[in-house]
Protein backbone atom coordinates (compact mmCIF):
# COMPACT_ATOMS: atom_id res chain seq x y z
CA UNK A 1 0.00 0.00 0.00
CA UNK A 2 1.42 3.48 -1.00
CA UNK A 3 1.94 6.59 1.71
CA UNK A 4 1.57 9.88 1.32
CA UNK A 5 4.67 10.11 0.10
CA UNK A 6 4.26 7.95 -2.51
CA UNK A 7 0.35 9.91 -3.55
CA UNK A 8 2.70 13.56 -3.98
CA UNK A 9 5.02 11.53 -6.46
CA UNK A 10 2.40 10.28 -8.29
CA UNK A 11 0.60 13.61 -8.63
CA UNK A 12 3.46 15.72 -9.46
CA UNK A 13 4.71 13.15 -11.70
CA UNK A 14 0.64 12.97 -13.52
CA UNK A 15 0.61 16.69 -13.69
CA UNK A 16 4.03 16.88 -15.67
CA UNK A 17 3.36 14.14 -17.77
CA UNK A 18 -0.09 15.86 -18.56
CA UNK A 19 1.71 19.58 -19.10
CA UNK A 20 3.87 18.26 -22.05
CA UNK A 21 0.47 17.59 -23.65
CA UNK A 22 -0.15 21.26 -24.34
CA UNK A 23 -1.64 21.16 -27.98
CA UNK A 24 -0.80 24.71 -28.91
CA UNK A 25 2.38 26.66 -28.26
CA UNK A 26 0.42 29.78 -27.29
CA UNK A 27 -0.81 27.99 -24.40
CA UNK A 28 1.48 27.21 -21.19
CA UNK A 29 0.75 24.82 -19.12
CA UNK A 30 1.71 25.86 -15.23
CA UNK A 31 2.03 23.19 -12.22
CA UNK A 32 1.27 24.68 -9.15
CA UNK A 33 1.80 22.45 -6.29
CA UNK A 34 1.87 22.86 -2.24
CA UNK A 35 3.36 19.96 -0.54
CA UNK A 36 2.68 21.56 2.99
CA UNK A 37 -1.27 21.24 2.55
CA UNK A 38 -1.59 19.25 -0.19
CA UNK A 39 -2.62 21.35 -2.91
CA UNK A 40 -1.97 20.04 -6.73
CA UNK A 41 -3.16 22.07 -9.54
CA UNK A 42 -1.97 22.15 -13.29
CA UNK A 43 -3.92 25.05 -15.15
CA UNK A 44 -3.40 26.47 -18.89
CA UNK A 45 -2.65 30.34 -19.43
CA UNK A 46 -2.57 32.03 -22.53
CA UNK A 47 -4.22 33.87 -25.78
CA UNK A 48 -5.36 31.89 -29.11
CA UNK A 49 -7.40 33.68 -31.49
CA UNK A 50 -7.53 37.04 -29.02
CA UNK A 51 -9.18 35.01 -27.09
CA UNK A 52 -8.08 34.38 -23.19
CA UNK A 53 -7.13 30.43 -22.67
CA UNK A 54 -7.71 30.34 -18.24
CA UNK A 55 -8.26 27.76 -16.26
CA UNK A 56 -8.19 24.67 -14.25
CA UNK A 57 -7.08 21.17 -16.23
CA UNK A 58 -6.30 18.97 -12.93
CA UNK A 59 -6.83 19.88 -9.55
CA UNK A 60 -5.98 17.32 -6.84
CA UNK A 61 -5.74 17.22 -2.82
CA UNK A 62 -4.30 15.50 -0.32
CA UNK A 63 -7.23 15.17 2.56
CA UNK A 64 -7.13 12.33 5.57
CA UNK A 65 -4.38 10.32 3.40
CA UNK A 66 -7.19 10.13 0.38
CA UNK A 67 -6.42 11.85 -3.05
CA UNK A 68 -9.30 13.86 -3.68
CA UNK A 69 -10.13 14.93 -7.25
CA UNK A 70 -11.24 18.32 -7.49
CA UNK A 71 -11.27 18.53 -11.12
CA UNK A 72 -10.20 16.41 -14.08
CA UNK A 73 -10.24 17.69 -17.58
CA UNK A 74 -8.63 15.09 -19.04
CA UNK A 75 -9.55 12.07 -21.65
CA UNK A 76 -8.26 9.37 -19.97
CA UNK A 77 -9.37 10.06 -16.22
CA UNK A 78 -6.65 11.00 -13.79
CA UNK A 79 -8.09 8.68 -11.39
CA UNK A 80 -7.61 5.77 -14.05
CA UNK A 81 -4.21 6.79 -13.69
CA UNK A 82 -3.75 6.82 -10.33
CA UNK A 83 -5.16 3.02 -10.33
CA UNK A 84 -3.18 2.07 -12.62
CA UNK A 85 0.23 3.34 -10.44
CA UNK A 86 -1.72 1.45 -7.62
CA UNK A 87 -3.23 3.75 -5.51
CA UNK A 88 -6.81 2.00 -4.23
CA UNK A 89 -9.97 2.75 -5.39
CA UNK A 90 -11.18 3.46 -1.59
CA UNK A 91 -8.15 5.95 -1.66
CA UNK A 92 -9.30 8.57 -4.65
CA UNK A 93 -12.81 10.60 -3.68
CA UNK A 94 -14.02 12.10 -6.84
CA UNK A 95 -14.68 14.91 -5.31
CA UNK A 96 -16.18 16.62 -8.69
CA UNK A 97 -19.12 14.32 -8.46
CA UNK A 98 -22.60 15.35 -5.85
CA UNK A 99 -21.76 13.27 -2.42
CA UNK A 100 -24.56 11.52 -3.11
CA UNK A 101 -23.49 10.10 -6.42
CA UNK A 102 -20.20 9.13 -5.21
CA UNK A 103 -21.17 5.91 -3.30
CA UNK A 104 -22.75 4.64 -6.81
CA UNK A 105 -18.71 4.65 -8.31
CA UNK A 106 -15.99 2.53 -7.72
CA UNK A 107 -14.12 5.06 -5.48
CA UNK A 108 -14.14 6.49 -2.08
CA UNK A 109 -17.31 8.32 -1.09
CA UNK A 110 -14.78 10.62 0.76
């Protein structure tokens, strides 16, 4: 079973993996991370078109040794992910989903 320790590796190492994906070079992808409180975040910044590119791609936290997903704006599912590294099902919330709808998935209900 993975620690804590091993859940900030995984993220940080998720959120890089998933900022080389920009599709447009106008567009940077920034990692933000706080180990202290367990606080991931990888958001895109920039102008395509004249058009502002902000916001949130992944946002992840650390809460009672459970990696909650705050947001996922990925394909693939950064939860699949984090299975597939080996982090337990009972030890992602996604957090993006009503309480109540949570205990009908796979994953923690938080």
């Amino acid at each position: 079973m993975a620690n804590i320790e091993d859940y900030r590796r995984f993220i940080q190492n998720l959120l890089t993996e998933h900022a080389l994906q920009v599709w447009d070079e106008r567009i940077q992808a920034q990692i933000i991370v706080d180990t202290e409180k367990d606080h991931y975040l990888l958001l895109y910044v920039g102008w395509r078109n004249q058009k502002r590119v902000y916001g949130p791609v992944l946002h992840l936290d650390i809460i009672d040794s459970k990696i909650w997903i705050q947001q996922d704006g990925t394909e693939v599912g950064i939860a699949n992910e984090l299975v597939n590294l080996g982090v337990p099902k009972q030890d992602i919330v996604l957090a993006f989903d009503p309480p109540l709808v949570r205990q009908f998935t796979d994953f923690s209900v938080g």
